[in-house]
Protein backbone atom coordinates (compact mmCIF):
# COMPACT_ATOMS: atom_id res chain seq x y z
CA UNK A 1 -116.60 42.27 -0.37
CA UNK A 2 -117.94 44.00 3.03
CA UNK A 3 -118.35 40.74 5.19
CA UNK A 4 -114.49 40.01 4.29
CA UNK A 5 -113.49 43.82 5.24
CA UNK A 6 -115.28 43.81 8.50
CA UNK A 7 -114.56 39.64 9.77
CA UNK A 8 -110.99 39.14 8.09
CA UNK A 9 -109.52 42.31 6.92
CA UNK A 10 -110.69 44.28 10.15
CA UNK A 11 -109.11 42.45 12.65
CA UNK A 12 -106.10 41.75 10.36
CA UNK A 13 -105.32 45.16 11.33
CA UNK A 14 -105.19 44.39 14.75
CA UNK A 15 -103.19 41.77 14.53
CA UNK A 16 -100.42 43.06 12.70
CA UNK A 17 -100.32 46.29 14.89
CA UNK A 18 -99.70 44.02 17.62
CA UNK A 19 -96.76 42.29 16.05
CA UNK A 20 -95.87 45.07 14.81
CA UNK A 21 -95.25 46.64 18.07
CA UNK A 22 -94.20 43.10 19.95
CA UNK A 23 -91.23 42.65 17.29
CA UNK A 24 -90.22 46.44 18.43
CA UNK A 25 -90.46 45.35 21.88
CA UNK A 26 -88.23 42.42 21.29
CA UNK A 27 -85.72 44.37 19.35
CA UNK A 28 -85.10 47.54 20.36
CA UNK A 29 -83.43 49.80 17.80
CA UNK A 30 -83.95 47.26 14.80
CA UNK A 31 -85.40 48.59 11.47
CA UNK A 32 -88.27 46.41 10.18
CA UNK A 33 -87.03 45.22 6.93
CA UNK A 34 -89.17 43.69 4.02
CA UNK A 35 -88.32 39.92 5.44
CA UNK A 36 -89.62 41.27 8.82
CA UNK A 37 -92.97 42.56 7.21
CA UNK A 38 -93.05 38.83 5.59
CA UNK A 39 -92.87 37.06 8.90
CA UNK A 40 -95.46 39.73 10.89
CA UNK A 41 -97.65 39.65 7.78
CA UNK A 42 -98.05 35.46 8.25
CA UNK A 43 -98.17 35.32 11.84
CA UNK A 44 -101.50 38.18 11.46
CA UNK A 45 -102.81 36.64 8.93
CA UNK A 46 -103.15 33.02 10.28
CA UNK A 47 -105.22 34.44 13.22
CA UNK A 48 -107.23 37.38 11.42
CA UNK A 49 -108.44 34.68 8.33
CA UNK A 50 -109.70 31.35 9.44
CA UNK A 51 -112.42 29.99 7.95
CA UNK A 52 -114.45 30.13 11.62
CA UNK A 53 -114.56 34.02 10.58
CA UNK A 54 -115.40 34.24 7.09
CA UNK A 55 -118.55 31.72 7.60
CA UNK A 56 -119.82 33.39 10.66
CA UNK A 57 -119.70 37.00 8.58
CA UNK A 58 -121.47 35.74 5.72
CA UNK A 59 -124.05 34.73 8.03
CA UNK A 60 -124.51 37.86 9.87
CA UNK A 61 -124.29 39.84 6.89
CA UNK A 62 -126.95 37.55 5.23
CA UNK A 63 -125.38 36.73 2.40
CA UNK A 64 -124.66 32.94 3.42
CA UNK A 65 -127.42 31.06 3.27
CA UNK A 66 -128.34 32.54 0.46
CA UNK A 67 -132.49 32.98 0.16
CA UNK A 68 -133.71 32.83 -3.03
CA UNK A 69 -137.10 33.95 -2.32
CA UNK A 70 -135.95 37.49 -0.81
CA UNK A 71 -137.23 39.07 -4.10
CA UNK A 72 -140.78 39.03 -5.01
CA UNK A 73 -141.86 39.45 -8.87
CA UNK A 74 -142.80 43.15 -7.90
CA UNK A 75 -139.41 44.06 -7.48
CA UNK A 76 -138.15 43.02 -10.98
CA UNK A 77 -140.98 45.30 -12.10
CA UNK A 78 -139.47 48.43 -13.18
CA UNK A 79 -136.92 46.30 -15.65
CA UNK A 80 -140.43 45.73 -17.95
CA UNK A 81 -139.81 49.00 -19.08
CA UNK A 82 -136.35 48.13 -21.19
CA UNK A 83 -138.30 45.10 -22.46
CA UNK A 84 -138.57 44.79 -26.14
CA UNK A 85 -140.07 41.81 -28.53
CA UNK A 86 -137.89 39.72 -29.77
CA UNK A 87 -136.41 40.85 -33.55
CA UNK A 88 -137.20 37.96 -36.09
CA UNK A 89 -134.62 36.71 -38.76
CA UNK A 90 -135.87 37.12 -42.60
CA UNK A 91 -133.86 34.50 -44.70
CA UNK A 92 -135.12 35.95 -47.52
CA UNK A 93 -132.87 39.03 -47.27
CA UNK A 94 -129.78 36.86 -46.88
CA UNK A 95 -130.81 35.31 -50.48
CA UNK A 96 -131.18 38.05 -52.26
CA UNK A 97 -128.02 39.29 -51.13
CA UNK A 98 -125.41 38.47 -53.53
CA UNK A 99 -121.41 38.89 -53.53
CA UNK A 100 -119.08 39.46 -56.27
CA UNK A 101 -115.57 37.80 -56.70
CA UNK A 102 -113.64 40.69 -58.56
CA UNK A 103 -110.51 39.03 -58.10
CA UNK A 104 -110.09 37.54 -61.64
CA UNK A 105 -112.81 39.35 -63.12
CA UNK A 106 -111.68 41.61 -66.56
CA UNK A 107 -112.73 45.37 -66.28
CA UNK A 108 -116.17 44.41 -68.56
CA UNK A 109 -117.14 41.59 -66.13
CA UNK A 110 -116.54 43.77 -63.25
CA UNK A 111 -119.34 46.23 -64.65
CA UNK A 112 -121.35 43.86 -65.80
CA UNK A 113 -121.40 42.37 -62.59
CA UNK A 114 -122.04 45.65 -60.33
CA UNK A 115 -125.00 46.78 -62.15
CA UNK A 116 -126.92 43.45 -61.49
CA UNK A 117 -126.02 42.82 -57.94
CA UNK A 118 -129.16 42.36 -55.98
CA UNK A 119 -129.74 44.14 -52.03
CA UNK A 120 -133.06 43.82 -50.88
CA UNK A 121 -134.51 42.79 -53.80
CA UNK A 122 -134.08 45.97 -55.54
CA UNK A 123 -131.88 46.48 -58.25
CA UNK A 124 -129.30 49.04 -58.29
CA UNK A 125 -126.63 50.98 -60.29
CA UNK A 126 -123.16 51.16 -58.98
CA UNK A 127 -121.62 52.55 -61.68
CA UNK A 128 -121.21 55.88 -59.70
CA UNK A 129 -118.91 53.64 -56.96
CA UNK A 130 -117.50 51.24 -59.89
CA UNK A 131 -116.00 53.01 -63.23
CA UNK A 132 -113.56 52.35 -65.30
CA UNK A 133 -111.24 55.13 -63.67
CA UNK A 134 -111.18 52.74 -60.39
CA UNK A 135 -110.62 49.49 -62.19
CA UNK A 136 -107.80 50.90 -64.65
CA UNK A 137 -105.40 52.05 -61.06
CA UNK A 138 -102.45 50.80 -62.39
CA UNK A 139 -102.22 52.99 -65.33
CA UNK A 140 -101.55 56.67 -64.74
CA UNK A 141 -104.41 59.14 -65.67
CA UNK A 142 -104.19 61.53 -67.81
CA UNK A 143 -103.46 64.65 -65.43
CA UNK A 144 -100.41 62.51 -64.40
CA UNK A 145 -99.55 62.49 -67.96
CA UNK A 146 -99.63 65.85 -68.52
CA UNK A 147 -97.72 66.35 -65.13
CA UNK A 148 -95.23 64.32 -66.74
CA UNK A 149 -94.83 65.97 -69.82
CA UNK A 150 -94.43 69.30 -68.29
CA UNK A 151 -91.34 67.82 -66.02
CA UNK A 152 -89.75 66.30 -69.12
CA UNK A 153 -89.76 69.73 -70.52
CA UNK A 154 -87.24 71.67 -67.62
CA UNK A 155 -87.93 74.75 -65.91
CA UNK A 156 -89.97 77.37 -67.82
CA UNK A 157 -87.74 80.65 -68.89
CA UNK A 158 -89.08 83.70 -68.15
C-alpha cells in the first residue's frame, strides 16, 4: 500500500541507515552479523512504525476517512455495458433428464434402457455409443482370437 511505503517504510530506511552506521561507529572493525541486523532492524522499526504515522498517512493520502460519496452514479456508467439479464432456471429440463444405473443391469437391459433415455424431451438412439461390442469387454473379440490362433501355430516356414 503507498501511504505505508511513503509514512512507515520510507523513513524505516532512514532509520536503519543510521544504526547502521552508529553500530559501525561504536565498533570499529566488527562485521555486522545476522543477530546484529536483528537488533538494528527493532530499534528502526519501533521509531519508523508507530501508529501516530500510519493514521496521519492515511489521512493525507485520503484514504482514511473513507468518503463514500466520492463516486457519483455516472462513474459506474461504462460497467452497463457488461450487463446482461439474468438467465432463468427451467425445471422442466431437469425432469426430463433421466439417468441410468448400469451397474447390475444384464447386456439386454442395458439396451433397452439407452434407447429410451429422455434429454430434452426428445428421444434418442444410443445404440451407436452403446453396443453389444462395449458391454461384452471382458470377452476377447474375435480379431484377438484369430491373433491367438496364429501364435499357437509357431513361426511360419518359408
Amino acid at each position: 500500500m503507498q501511504p505505508l511505503d511513503t509514512c512507515v517504510y520510507g523513513p524505516f530506511k532512514n532509520y536503519f541507515e543510521q544504526e547502521v552506521s552508529l553500530f559501525q561507529r561504536t565498533h570499529v572493525g566488527r562485521i555486522i552479523s545476522q543477530y546484529d541486523v536483528a537488533k538494528l532492524f527493532g530499534e528502526a522499526y519501533i521509531k519508523a512504525a508507530s501508529a501516530q504515522n500510519a493514521v496521519k498517512e492515511f489521512s493525507t493520502t485520503r484514504i482514511w476517512p473513507t468518503n463514500r460519496n466520492v463516486f457519483n452514479d455516472s462513474d459506474y456508467m461504462p460497467s452497463t455495458v457488461t450487463d446482461r439479464p439474468e438467465t432463468t432456471h427451467d425445471p422442466d429440463v431437469n425432469e426430463q433428464r433421466q439417468t441410468v444405473d448400469v451397474t447390475n443391469a444384464s447386456n439386454a437391459n442395458i439396451m433397452e434402457m439407452a434407447n429410451i433415455i429422455l434429454w430434452n424431451g426428445k428421444r434418442k438412439k444410443l445404440t451407436k455409443h452403446v453396443t453389444k461390442k462395449n458391454l461384452n469387454k471382458d470377452k476377447p473379440s474375435t480379431s484377438m482370437k484369430r491373433q491367438k490362433k496364429k501364435t499357437k501355430r509357431g513361426p511360419k516356414k518359408i
